[in-house]
Every structure is written in structure tokens, then in C-alpha cells.
N, C-alpha and C. Protein backbone atom coordinates (compact mmCIF):
# COMPACT_ATOMS: atom_id res chain seq x y z
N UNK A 1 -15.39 2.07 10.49
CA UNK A 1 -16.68 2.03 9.80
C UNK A 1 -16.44 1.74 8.33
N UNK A 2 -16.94 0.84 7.74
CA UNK A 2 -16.79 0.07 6.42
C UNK A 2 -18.29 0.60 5.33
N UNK A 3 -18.22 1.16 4.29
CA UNK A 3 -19.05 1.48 3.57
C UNK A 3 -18.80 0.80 2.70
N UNK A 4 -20.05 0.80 1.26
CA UNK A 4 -20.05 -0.24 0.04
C UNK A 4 -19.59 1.24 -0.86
N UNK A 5 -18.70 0.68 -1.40
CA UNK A 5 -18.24 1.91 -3.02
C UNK A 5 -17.97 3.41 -2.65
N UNK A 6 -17.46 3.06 -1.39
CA UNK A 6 -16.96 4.44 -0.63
C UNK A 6 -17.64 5.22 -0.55
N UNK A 7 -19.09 4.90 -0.11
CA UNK A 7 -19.99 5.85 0.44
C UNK A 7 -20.02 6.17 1.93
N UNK A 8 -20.33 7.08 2.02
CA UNK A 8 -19.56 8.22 3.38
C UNK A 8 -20.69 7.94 4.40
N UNK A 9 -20.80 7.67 5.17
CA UNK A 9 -21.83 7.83 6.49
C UNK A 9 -21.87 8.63 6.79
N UNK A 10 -23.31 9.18 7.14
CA UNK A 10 -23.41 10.64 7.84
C UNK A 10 -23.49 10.49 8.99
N UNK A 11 -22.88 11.83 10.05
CA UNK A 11 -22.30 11.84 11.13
C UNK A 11 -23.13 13.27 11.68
N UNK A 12 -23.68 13.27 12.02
CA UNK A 12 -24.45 14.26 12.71
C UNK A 12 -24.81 14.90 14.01
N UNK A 13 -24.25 16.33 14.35
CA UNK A 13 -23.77 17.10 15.42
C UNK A 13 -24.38 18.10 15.57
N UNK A 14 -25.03 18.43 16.96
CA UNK A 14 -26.27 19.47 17.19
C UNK A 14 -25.32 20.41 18.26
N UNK A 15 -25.47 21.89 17.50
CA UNK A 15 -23.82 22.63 18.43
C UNK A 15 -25.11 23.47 18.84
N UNK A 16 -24.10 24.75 19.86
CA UNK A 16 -25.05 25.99 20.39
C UNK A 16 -23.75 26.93 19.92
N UNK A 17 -23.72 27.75 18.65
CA UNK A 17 -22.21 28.33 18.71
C UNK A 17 -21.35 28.82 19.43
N UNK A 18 -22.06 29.33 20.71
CA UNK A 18 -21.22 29.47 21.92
C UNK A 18 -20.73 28.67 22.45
N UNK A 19 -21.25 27.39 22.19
CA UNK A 19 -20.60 26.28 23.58
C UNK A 19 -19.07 25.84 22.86
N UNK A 20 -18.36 26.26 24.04
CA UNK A 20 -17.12 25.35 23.58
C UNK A 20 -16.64 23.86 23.37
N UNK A 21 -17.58 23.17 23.94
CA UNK A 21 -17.26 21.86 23.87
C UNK A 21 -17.51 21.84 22.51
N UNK A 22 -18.64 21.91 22.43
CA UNK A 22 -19.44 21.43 21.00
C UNK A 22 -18.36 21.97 19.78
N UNK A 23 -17.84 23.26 20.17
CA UNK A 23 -17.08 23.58 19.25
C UNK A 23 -15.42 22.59 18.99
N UNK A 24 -15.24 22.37 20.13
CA UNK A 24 -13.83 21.15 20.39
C UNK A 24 -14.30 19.82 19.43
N UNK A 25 -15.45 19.32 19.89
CA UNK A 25 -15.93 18.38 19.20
C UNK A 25 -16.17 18.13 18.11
N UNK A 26 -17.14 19.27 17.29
CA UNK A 26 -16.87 19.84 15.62
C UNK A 26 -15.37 19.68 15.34
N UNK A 27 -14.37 20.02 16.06
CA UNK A 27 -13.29 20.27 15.05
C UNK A 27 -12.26 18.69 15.28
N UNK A 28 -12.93 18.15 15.89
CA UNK A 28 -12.61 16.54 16.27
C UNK A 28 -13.22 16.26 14.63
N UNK A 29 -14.34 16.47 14.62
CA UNK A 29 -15.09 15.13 13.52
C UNK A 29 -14.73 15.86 12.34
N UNK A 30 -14.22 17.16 12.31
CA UNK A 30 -13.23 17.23 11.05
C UNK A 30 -12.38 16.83 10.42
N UNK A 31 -11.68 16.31 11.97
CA UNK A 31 -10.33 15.93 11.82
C UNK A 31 -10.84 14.45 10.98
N UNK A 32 -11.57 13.70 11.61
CA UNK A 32 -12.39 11.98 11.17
C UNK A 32 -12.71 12.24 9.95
N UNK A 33 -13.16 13.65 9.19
CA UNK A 33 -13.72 13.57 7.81
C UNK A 33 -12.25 12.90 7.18
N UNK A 34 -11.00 13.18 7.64
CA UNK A 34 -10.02 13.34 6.99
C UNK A 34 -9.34 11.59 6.58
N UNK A 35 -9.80 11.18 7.90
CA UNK A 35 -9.53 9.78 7.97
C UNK A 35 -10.04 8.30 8.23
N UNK A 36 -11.56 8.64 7.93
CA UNK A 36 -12.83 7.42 7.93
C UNK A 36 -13.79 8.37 6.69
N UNK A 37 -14.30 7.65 6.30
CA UNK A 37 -15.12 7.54 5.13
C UNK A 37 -16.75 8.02 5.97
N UNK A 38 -16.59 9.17 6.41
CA UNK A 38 -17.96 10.08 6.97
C UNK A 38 -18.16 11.33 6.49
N UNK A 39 -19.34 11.47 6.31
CA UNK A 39 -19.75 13.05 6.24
C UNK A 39 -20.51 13.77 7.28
N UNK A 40 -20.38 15.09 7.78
CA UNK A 40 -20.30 15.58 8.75
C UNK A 40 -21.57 16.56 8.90
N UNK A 41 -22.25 16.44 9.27
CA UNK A 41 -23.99 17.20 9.03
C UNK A 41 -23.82 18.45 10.42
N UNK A 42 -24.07 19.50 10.03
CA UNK A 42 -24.06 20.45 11.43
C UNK A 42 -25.54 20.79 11.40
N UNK A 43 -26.37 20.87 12.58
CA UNK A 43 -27.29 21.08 13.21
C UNK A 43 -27.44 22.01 14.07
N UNK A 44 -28.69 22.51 14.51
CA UNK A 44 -28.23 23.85 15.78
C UNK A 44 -29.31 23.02 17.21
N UNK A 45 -28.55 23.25 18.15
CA UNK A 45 -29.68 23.18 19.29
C UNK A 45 -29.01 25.06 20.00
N UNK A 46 -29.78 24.98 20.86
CA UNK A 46 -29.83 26.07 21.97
C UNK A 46 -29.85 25.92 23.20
N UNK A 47 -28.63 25.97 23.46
CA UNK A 47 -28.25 26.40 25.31
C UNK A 47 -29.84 27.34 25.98
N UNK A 48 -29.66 28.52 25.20
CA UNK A 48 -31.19 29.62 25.61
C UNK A 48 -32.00 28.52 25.58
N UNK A 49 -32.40 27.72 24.84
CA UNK A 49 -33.79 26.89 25.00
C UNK A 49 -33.55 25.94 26.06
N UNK A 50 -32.58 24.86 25.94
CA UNK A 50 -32.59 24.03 27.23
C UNK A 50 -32.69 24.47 28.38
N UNK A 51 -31.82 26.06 29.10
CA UNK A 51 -32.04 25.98 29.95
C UNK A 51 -32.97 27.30 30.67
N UNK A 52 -33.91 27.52 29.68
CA UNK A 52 -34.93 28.63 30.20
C UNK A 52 -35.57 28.20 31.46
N UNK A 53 -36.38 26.61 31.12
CA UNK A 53 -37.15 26.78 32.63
C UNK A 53 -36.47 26.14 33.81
N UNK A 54 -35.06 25.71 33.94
CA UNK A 54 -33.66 25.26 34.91
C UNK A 54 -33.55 26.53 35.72
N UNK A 55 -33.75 26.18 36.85
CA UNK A 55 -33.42 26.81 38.09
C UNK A 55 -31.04 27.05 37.81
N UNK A 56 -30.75 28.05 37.05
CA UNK A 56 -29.11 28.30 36.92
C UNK A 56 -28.87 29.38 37.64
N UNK A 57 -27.73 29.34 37.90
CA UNK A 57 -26.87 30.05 38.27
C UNK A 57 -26.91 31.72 37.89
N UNK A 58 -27.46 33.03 38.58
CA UNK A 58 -27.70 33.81 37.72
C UNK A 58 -26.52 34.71 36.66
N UNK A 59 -25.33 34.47 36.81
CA UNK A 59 -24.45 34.53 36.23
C UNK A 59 -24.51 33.50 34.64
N UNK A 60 -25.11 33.06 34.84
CA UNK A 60 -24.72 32.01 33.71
C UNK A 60 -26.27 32.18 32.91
N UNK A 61 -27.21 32.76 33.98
CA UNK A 61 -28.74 32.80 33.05
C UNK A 61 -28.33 34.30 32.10
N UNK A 62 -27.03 35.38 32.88
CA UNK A 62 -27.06 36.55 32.04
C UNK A 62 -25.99 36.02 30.89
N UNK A 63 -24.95 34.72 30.92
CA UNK A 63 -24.67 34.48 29.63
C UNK A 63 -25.30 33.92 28.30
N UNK A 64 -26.12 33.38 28.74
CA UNK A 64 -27.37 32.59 27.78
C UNK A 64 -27.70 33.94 27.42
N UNK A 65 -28.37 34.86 27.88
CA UNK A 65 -29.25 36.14 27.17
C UNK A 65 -28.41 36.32 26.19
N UNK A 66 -27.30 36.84 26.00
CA UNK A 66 -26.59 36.77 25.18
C UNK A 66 -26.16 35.59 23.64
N UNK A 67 -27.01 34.48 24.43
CA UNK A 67 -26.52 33.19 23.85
C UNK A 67 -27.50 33.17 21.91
N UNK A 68 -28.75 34.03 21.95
CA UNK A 68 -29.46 33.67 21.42
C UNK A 68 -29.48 34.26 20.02
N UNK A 69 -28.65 35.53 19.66
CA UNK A 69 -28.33 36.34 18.59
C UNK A 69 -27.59 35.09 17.91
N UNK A 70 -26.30 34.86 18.55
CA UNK A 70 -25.81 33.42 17.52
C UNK A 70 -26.40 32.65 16.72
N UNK A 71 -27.09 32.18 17.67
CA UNK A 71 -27.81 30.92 16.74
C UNK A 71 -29.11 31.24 16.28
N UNK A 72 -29.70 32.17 16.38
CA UNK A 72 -30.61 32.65 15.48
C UNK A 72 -30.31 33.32 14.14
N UNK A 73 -28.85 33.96 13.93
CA UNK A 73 -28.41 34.28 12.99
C UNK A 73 -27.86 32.70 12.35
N UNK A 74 -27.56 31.95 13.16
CA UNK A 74 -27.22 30.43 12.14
C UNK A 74 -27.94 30.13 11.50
N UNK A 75 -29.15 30.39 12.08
CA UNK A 75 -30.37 29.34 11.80
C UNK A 75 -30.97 30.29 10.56
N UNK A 76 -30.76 31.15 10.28
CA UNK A 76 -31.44 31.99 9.16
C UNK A 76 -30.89 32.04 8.11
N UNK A 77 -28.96 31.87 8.21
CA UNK A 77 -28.38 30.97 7.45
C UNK A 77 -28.44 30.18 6.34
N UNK A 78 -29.00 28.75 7.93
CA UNK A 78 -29.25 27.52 6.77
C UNK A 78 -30.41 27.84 6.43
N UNK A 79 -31.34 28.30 7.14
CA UNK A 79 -32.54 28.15 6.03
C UNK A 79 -32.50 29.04 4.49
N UNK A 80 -31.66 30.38 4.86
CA UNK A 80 -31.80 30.59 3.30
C UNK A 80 -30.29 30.23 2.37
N UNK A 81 -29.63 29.56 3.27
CA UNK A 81 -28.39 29.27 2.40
C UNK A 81 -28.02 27.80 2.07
N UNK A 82 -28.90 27.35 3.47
CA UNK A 82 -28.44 25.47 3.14
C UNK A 82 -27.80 24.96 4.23
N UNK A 83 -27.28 23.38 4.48
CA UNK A 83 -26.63 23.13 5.32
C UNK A 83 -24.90 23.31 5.29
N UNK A 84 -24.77 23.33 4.63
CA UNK A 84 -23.28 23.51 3.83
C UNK A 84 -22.66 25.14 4.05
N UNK A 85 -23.38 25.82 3.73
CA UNK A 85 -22.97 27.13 4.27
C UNK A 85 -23.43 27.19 6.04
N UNK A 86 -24.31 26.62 6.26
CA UNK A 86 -24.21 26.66 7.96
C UNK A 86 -22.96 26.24 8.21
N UNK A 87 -22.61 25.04 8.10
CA UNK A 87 -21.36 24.23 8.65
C UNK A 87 -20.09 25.44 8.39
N UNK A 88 -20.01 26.07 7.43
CA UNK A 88 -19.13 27.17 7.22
C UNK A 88 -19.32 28.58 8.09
N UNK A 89 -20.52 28.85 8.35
CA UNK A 89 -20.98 29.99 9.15
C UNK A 89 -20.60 29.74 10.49
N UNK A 90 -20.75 28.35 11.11
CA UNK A 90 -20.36 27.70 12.22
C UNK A 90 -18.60 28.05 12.67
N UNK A 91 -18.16 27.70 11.42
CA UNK A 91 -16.79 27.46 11.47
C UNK A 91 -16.31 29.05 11.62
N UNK A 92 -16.93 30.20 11.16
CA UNK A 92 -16.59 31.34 10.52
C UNK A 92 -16.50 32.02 12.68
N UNK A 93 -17.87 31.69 12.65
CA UNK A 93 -18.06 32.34 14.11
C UNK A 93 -17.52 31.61 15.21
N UNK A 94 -17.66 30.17 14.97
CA UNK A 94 -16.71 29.35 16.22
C UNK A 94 -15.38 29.99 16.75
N UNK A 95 -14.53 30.41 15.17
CA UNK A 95 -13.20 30.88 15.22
C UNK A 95 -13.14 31.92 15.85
N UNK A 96 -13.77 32.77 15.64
CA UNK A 96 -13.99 34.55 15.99
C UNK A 96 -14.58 34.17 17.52
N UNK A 97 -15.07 33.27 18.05
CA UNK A 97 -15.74 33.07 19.72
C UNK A 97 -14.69 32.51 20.44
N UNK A 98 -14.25 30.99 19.54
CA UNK A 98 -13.50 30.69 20.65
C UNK A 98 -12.02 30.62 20.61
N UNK A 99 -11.50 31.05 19.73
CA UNK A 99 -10.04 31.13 19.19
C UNK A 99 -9.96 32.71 19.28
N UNK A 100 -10.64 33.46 18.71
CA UNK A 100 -9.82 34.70 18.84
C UNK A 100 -10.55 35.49 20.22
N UNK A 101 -11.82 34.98 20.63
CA UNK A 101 -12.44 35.24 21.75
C UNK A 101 -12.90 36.66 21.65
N UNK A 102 -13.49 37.12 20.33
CA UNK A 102 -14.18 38.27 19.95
C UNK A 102 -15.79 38.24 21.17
N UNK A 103 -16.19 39.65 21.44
CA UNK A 103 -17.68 39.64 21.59
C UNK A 103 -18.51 38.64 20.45
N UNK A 104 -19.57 38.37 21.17
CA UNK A 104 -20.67 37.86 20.05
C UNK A 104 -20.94 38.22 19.05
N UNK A 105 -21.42 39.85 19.76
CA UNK A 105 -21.81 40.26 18.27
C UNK A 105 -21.08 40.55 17.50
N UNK A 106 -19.69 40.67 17.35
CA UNK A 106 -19.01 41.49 16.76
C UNK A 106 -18.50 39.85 15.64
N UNK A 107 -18.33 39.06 16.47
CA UNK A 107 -18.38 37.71 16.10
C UNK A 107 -19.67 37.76 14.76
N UNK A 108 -20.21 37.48 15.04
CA UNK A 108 -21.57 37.52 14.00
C UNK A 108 -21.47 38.15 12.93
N UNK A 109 -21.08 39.37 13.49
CA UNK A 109 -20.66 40.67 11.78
C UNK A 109 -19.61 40.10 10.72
N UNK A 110 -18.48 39.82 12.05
CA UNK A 110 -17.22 39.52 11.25
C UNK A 110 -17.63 38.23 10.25
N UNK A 111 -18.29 36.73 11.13
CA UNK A 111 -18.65 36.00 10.31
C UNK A 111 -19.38 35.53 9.43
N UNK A 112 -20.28 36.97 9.47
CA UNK A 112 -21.27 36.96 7.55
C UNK A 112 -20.19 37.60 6.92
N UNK A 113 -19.46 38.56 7.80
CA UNK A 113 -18.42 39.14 6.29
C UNK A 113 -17.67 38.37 5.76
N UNK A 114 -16.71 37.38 6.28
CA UNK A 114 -15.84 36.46 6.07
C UNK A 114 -16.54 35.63 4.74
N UNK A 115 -17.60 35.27 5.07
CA UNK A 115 -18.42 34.82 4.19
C UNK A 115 -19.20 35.13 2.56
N UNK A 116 -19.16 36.69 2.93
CA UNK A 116 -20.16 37.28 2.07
C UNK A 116 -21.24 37.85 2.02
N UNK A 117 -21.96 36.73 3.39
CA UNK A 117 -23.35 36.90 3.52
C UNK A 117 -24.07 38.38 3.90
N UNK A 118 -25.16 38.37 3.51
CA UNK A 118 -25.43 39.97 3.72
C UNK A 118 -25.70 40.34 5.45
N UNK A 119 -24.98 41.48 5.90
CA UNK A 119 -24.56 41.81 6.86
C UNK A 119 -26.22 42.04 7.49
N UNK A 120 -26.93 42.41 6.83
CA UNK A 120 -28.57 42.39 7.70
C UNK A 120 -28.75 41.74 8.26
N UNK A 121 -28.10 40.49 8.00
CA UNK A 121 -28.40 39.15 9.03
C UNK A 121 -28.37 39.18 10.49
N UNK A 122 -27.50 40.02 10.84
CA UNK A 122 -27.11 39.92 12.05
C UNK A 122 -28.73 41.01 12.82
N UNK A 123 -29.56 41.44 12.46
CA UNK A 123 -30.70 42.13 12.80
C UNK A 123 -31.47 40.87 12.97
N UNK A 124 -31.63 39.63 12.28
CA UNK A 124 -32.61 38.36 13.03
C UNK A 124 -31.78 38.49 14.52
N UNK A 125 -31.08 38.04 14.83
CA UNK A 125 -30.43 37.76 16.18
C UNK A 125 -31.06 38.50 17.18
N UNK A 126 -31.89 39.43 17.15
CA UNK A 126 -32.68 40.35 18.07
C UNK A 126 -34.13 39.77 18.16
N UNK A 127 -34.48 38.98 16.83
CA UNK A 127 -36.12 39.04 17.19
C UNK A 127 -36.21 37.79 17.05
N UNK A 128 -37.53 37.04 17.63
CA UNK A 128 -37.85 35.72 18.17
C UNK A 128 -38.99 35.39 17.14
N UNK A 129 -38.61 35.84 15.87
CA UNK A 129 -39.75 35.24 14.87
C UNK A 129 -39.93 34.37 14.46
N UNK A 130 -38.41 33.67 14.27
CA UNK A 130 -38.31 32.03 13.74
C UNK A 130 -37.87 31.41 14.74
N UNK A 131 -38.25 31.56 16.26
CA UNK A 131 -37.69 30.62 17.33
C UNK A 131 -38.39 29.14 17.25
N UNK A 132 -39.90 29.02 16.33
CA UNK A 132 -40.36 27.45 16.49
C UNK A 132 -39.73 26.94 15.69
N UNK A 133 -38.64 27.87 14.62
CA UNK A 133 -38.10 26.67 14.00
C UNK A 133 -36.57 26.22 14.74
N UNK A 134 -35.95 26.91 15.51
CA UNK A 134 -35.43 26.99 16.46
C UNK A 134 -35.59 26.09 17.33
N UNK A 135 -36.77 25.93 17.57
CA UNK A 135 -36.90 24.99 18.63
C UNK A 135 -37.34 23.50 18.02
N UNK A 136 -37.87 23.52 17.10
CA UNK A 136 -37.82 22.31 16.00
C UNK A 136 -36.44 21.80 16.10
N UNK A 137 -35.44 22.20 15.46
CA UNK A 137 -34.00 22.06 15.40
C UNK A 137 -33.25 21.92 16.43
N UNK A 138 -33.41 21.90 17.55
CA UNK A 138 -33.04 21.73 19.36
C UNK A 138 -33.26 20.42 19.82
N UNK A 139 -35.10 20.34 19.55
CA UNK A 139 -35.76 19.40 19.79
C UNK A 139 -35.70 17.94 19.34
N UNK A 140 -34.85 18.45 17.75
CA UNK A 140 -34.80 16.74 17.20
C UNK A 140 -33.15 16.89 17.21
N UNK A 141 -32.43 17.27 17.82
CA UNK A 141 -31.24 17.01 18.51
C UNK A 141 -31.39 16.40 20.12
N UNK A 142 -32.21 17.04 20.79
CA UNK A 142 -31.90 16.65 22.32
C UNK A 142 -33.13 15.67 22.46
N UNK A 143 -34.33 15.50 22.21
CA UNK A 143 -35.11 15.34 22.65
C UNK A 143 -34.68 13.71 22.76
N UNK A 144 -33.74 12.76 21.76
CA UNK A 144 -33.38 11.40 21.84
C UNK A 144 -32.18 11.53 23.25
N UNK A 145 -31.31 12.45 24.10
CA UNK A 145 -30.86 12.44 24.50
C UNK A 145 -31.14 12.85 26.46
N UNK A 146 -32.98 13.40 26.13
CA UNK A 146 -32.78 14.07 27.07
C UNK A 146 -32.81 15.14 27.82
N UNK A 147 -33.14 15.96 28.53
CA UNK A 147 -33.14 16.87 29.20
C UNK A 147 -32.01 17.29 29.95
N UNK A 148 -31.58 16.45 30.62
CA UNK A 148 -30.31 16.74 31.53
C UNK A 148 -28.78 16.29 31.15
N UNK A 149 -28.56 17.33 29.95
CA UNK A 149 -27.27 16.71 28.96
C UNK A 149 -27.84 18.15 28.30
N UNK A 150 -25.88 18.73 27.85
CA UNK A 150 -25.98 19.50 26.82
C UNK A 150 -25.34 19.79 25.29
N UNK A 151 -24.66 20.21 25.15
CA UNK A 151 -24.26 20.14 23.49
C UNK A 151 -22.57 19.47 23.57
N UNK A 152 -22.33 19.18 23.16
CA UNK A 152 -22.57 18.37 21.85
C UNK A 152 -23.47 17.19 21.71
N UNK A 153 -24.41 17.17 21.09
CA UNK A 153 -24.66 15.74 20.73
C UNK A 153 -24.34 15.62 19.48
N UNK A 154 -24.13 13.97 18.75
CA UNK A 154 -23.76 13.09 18.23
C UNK A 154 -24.69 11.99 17.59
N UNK A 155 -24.92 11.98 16.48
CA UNK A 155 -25.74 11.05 15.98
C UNK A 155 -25.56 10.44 14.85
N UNK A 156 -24.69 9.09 15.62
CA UNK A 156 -23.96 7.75 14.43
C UNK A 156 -24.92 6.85 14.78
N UNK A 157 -25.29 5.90 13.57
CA UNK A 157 -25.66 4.38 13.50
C UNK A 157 -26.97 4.98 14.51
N UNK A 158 -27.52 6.12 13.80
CA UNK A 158 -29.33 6.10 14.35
C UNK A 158 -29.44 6.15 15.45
N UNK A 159 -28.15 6.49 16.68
CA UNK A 159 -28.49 6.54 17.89
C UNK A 159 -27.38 8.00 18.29
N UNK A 160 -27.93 8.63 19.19
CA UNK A 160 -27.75 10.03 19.72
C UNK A 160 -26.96 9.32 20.87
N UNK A 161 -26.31 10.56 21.37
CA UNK A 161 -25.47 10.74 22.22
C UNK A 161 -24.78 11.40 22.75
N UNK A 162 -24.85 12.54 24.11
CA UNK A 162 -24.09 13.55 24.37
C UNK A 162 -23.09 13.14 25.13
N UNK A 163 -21.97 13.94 23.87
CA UNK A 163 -20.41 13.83 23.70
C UNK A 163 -20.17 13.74 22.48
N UNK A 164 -19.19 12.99 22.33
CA UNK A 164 -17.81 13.54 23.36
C UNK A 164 -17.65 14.46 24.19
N UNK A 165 -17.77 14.79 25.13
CA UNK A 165 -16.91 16.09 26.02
C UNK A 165 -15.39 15.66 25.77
N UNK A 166 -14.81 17.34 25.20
CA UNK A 166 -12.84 16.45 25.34
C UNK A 166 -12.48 18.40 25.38
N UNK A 167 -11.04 18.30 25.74
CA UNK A 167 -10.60 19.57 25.82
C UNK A 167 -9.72 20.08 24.83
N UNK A 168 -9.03 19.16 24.01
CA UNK A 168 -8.71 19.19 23.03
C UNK A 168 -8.92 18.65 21.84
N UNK A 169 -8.97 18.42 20.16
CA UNK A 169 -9.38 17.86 19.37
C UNK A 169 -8.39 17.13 19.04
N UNK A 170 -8.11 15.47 18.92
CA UNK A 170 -7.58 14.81 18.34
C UNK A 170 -7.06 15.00 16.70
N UNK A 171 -5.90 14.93 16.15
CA UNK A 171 -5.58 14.78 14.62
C UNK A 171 -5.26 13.61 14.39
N UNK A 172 -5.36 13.45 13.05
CA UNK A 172 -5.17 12.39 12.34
C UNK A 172 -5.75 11.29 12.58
N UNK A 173 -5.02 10.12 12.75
CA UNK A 173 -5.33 8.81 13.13
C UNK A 173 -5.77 8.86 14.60
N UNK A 174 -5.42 9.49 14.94
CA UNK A 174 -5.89 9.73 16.56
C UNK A 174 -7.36 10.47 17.03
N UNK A 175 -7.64 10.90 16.07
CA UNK A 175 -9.16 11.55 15.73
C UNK A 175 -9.66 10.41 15.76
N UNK A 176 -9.53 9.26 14.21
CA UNK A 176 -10.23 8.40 13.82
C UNK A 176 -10.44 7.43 14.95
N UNK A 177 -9.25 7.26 15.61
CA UNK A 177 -9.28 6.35 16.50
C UNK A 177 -10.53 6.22 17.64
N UNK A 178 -10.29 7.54 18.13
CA UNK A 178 -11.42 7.95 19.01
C UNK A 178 -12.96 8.01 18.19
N UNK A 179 -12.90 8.26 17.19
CA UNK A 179 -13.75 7.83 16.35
C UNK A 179 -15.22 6.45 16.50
N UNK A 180 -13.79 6.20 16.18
CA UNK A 180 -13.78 3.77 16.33
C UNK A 180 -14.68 3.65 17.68
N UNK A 181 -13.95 3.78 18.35
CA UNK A 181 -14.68 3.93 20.18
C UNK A 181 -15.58 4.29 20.20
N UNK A 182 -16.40 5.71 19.71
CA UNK A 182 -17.23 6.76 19.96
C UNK A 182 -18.24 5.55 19.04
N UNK A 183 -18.07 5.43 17.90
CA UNK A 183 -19.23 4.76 16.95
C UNK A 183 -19.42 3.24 17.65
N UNK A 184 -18.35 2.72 17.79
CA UNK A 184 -18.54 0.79 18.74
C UNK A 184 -20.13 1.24 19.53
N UNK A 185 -19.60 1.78 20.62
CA UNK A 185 -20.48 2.06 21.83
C UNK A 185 -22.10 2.11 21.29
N UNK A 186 -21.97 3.23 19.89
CA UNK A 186 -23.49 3.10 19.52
C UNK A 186 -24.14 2.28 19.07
N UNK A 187 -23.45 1.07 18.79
CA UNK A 187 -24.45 -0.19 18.70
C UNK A 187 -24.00 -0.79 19.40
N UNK A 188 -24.55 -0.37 21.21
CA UNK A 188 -25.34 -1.36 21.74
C UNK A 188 -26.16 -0.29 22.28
N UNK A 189 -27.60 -1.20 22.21
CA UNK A 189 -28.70 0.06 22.36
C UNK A 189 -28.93 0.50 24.04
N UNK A 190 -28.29 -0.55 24.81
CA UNK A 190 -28.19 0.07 26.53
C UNK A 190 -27.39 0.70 26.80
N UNK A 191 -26.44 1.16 26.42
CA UNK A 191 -25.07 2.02 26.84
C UNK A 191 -25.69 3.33 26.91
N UNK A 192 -25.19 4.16 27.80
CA UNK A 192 -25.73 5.56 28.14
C UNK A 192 -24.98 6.07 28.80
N UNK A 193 -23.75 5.85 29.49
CA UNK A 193 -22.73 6.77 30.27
C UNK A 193 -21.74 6.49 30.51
N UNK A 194 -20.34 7.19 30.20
CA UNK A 194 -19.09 7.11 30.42
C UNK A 194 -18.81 8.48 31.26
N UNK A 195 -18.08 8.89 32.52
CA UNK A 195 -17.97 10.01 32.58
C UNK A 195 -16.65 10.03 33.69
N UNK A 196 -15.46 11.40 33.32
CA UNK A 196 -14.61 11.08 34.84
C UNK A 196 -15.20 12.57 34.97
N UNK A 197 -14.61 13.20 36.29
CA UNK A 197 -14.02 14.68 36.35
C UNK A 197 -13.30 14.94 35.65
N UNK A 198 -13.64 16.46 35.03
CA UNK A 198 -12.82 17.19 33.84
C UNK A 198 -11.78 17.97 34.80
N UNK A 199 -10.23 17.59 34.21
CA UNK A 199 -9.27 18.31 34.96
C UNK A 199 -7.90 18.76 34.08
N UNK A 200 -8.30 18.94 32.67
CA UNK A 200 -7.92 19.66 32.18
C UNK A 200 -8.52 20.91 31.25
N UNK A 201 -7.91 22.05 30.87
CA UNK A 201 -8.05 23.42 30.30
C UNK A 201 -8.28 22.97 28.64
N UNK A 202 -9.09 23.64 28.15
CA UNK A 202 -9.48 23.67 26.90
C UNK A 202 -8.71 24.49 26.16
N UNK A 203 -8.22 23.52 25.16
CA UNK A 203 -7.36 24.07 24.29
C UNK A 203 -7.83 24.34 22.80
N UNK A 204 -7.30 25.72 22.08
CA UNK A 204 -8.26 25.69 21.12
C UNK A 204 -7.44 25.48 19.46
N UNK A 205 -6.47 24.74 19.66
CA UNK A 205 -5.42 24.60 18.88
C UNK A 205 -5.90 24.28 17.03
């Protein structure tokens, strides 16, 4: 991707902080900040919102209940801190979920403290007061992608896209590379699916 006077393209990613992909994927387009000329926008969608009215698995409807303290504490975040401290709040709790594989909540505490942020925060995560903005923020992530697709999405060159799915995050040139590929594809405006069976373990390196 070629910019005029080294201006950065924004690269924009709608996570659920629980989901691991999304979290593999974030730490992919970190790696790309490092070696293409992009800037990296974090967004929230919600697993709890996509799949409330989905006939799931009831094992997986009692992990979502759980799912919704996260990202309601994100989302209260950016609104009173910005996008920039989200992307850091992201990073704070991603680590504590999927690297050190803390509880949620305990996840949440640790990552306003890490931060600074005032520990009250973690009391939104219980109540559903700011869920329309919640669902505002879901909605203009998935709604270009879809119903039946979940996080990560991706939004280069004005067109959305869920994925990458990957199990590990590419470094360096090998990030960018995959990069190259990932952005080609979005300009052409019919492309809509690449997919094999996933048959390897997620690594959280």
C-alpha cells in the first residue's frame, strides 16, 4: 500500500475482547503497523449481540453471558477516554484473557489497573445502560459483513471483511506480507470467501 508524504492508511478492526481470533488478528495488524505505512483503529462489536436471537449451543449461550462485562467496560472506556486508550484497554485485557487466561472479571480489574483507569469501571459491565451505543458500534462493524460471520472484521480500502481467521500472528515482513494479500482482495468488489478447515491450535505467542 503506497501513500502520498507518508501518510498512514487507516486500518480498521471490530474485536469482542473475548474472542480469540480477533485477538490473534489485532496482534497481526500490529505487527503491519511496524512494516506498511497503516494506522490501526480498534472498534468493539459483540459476540452477546450477534448471537442472542441464534438458536447455539447451550454451553456456549452460558459463555456469551459472561461475554458482556468486557466489552461494556471497553466501550465506557472509549467513550470517556478515546480511541487510543481503547486500543490500549484492548491490549491490557486481551493479555490477561488470552495469554495469561485470567477469569474475566478479574481480567477487567487487572486491566483498568494496569492502566490507571478508575477501578469503578468495572461496575458498567453489570448494567445494560449504554447497550444502544453498544449496539451502534457492532452494527457499523458487522452490518457491511453480515449476519452469519463473526469477529474479526477488517475494514481496508472502504470494504469490510471477516478475517483473517489465523492461529498464529505473523512478524515482520511476514505480517506485511499477508497484509499485501489481505488488502489486494479488497479491491475487487465481488470477492467474499476464502475458507479451508482449521487444523491447527492457537498460539498466543
Amino acid at each position: 500500500m503506497t501513500n502520498p508524504a507518508n501518510e498512514h492508511a487507516q486500518v480498521d478492526i471490530w474485536v469482542d475482547p473475548v474472542c480469540p481470533f480477533a485477538w490473534l488478528t489485532s496482534r497481526w495488524l500490529l505487527e503491519v503497523e511496524k512494516v506498511r505505512a497503516v494506522k490501526v483503529v480498534v472498534h468493539l462489536m459483540s459476540l452477546a449481540v450477534l448471537n442472542e436471537n441464534k438458536d447455539i449451543p447451550a454451553d456456549y449461550r452460558e459463555m456469551l453471558a459472561t461475554a458482556w462485562a468486557p466489552v461494556r467496560v471497553a466501550l465506557a472506556v472509549e467513550q470517556q477516554y478515546g480511541s487510543e486508550k481503547l486500543a490500549e484497554f484492548y491490549t491490557a485485557i486481551g493479555t490477561r484473557i488470552h495469554v495469561q487466561k485470567e477469569d474475566r472479571k478479574d481480567a477487567i480489574a487487572g486491566a483498568l489497573a494496569d492502566l490507571g483507569l478508575p477501578a469503578e469501571l468495572i461496575e458498567l459491565g453489570d448494567s445494560d445502560a449504554n447497550d444502544v451505543a453498544l449496539r451502534e458500534s457492532h452494527h457499523q462493524g458487522m452490518d457491511p459483513v453480515g449476519d452469519e460471520v463473526g469477529t474479526p472484521v477488517v475494514r481496508i480500502n472502504g470494504k469490510s471483511l471477516f478475517g483473517p481467521v489465523i492461529t498464529r500472528a505473523p512478524k515482520g515482513e511476514a505480517a506485511g506480507r499477508l497484509f499485501d494479500g489481505f488488502s489486494l482482495v479488497t479491491e475487487f468488489d465481488y470477492f467474499y470467501e476464502l475458507k479451508r478447515s482449521r487444523d491447527t491450535d492457537l498460539v498466543f505467542d
